[in-house]
Protein backbone atom coordinates (compact mmCIF):
# COMPACT_ATOMS: atom_id res chain seq x y z
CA UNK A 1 165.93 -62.65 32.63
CA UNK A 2 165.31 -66.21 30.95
CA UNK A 3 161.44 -66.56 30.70
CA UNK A 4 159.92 -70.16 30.12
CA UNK A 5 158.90 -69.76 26.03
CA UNK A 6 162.89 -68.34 25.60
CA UNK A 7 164.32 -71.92 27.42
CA UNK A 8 161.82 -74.16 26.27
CA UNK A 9 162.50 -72.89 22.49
CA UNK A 10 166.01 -73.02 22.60
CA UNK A 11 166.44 -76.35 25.06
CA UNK A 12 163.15 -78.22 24.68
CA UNK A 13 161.65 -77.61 21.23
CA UNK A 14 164.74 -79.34 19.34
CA UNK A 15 164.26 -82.55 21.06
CA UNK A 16 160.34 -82.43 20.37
CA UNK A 17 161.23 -81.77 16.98
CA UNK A 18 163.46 -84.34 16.30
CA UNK A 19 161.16 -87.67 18.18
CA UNK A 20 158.00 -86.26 15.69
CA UNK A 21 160.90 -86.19 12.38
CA UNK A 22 161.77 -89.59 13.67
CA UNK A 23 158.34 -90.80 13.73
CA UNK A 24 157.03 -89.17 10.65
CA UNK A 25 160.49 -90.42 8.94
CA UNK A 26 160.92 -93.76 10.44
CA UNK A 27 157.59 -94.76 11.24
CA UNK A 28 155.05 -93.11 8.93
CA UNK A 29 157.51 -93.09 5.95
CA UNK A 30 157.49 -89.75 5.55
CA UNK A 31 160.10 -88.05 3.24
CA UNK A 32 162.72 -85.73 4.76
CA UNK A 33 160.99 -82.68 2.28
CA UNK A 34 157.78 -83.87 3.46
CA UNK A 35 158.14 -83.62 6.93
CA UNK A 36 160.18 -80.78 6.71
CA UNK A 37 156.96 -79.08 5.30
CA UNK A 38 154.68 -80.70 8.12
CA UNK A 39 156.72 -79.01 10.56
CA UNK A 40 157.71 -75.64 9.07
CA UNK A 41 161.43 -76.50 9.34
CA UNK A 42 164.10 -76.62 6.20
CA UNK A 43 164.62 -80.20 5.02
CA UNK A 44 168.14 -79.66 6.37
CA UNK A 45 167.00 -79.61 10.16
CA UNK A 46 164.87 -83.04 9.32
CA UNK A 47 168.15 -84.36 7.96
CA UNK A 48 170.09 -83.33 11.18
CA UNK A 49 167.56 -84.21 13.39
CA UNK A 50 168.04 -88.07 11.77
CA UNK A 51 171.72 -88.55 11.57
CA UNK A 52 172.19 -86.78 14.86
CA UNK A 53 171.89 -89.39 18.08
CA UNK A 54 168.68 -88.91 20.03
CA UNK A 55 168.52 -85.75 22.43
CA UNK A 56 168.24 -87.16 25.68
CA UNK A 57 168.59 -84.72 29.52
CA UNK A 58 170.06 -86.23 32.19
CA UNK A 59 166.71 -86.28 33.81
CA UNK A 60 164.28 -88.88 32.79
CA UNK A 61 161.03 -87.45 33.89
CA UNK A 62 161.99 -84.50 31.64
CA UNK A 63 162.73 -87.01 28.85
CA UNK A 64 159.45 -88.84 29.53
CA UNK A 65 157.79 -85.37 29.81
CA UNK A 66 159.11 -84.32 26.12
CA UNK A 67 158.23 -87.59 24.74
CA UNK A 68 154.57 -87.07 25.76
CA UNK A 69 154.58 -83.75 24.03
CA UNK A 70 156.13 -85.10 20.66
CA UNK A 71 153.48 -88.35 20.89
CA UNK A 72 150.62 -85.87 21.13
CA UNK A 73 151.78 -83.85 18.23
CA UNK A 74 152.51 -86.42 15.55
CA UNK A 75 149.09 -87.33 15.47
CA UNK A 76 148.17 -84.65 15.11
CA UNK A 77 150.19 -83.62 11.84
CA UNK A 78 149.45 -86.96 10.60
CA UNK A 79 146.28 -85.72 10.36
CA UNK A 80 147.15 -82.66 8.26
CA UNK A 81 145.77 -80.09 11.15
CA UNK A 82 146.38 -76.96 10.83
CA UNK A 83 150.21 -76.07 12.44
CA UNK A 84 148.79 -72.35 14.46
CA UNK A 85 146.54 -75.51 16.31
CA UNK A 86 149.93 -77.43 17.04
CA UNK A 87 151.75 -74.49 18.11
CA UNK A 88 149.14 -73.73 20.81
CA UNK A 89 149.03 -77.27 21.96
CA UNK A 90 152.86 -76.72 22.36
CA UNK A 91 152.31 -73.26 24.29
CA UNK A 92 149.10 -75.15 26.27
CA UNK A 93 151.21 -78.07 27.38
CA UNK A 94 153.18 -75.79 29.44
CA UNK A 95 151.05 -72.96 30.18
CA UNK A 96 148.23 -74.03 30.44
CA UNK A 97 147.13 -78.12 30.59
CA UNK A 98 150.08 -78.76 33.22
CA UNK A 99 151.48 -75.52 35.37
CA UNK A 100 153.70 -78.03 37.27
CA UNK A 101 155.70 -79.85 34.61
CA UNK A 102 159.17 -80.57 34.91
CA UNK A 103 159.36 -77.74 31.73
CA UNK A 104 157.37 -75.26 33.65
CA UNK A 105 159.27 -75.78 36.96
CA UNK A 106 162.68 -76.01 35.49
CA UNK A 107 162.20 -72.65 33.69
CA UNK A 108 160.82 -71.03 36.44
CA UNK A 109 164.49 -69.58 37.51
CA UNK A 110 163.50 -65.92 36.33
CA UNK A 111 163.04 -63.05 38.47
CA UNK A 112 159.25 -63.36 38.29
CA UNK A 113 157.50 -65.80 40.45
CA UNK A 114 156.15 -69.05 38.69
CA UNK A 115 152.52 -67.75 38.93
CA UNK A 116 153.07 -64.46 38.05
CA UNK A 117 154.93 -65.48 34.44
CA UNK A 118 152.56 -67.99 33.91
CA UNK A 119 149.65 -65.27 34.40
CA UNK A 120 151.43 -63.20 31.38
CA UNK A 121 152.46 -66.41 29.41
CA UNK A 122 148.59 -66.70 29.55
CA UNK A 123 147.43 -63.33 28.72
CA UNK A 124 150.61 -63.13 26.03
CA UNK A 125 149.56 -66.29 24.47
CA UNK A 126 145.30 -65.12 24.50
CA UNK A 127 146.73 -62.26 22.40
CA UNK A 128 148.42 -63.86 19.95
CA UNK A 129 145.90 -66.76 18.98
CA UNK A 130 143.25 -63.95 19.06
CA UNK A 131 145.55 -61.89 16.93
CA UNK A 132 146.08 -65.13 14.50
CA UNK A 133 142.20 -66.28 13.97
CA UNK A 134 141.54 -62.13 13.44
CA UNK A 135 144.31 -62.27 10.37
CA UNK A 136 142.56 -65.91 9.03
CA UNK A 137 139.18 -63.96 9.17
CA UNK A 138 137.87 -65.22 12.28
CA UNK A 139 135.95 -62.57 14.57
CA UNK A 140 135.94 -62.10 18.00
């Protein structure tokens, strides 16, 4: 069974990855250790992600899609905000803010009907940010 978090990580995520390195890099002069930091990732991966060519999908609305994540994100760690925030925008963007994205639709090739894994991505992803503010000391 391929659920939507398993083929977004190993598809998706590289290519938002490497358009926010490229920004932080190439537009906000960001060092390659630097960014590596901002994003959790070795300084290797931010060095891969620059000399590699651009990720691109044969589909264009995917592209455009992925893009939009990526844009929403720098920001975001241009403003030093806390990554847990970032990852849940990441999770949100699928799950959550727009159930019919090409991401969402493309992965929705599991057993499981669309609905019913987005229902558990839901409930999955309610555990684990209540589950992260609980170990940072916030109470529920």
């Amino acid at each position: 069974m391929n659920i939507p978090c398993e083929s977004y990580i190993k598809e998706y995520l590289p290519k938002i990855r490497q358009q926010i390195v490229i920004d932080l890099v190439k537009t906000h002069g960001y060092t390659q250790t630097k960014a590596s930091k901002a994003l959790g990732i070795t300084q290797a991966s931010v060095s891969k992600y620059l000399s590699s060519p651009v990720i691109k999908f044969k589909n264009k609305d995917l592209n455009q899609n992925i893009e939009e994540i990526a844009s929403e994100l720098s920001p975001a760690i241009l403003r030093n905000e806390p990554m847990e925030f970032d990852y849940n925008r990441v999770c949100n963007y699928c799950t959550h803010r727009d159930e019919s994205s090409l991401i969402c639709s493309i992965n929705s090739r599991a057993s499981k009907s669309a609905t019913t894994q987005i229902a558990a991505i839901k409930e999955q992803h309610a555990r684990h940010v209540v589950s992260t503010h609980k170990k940072h000391g916030a109470e529920y």
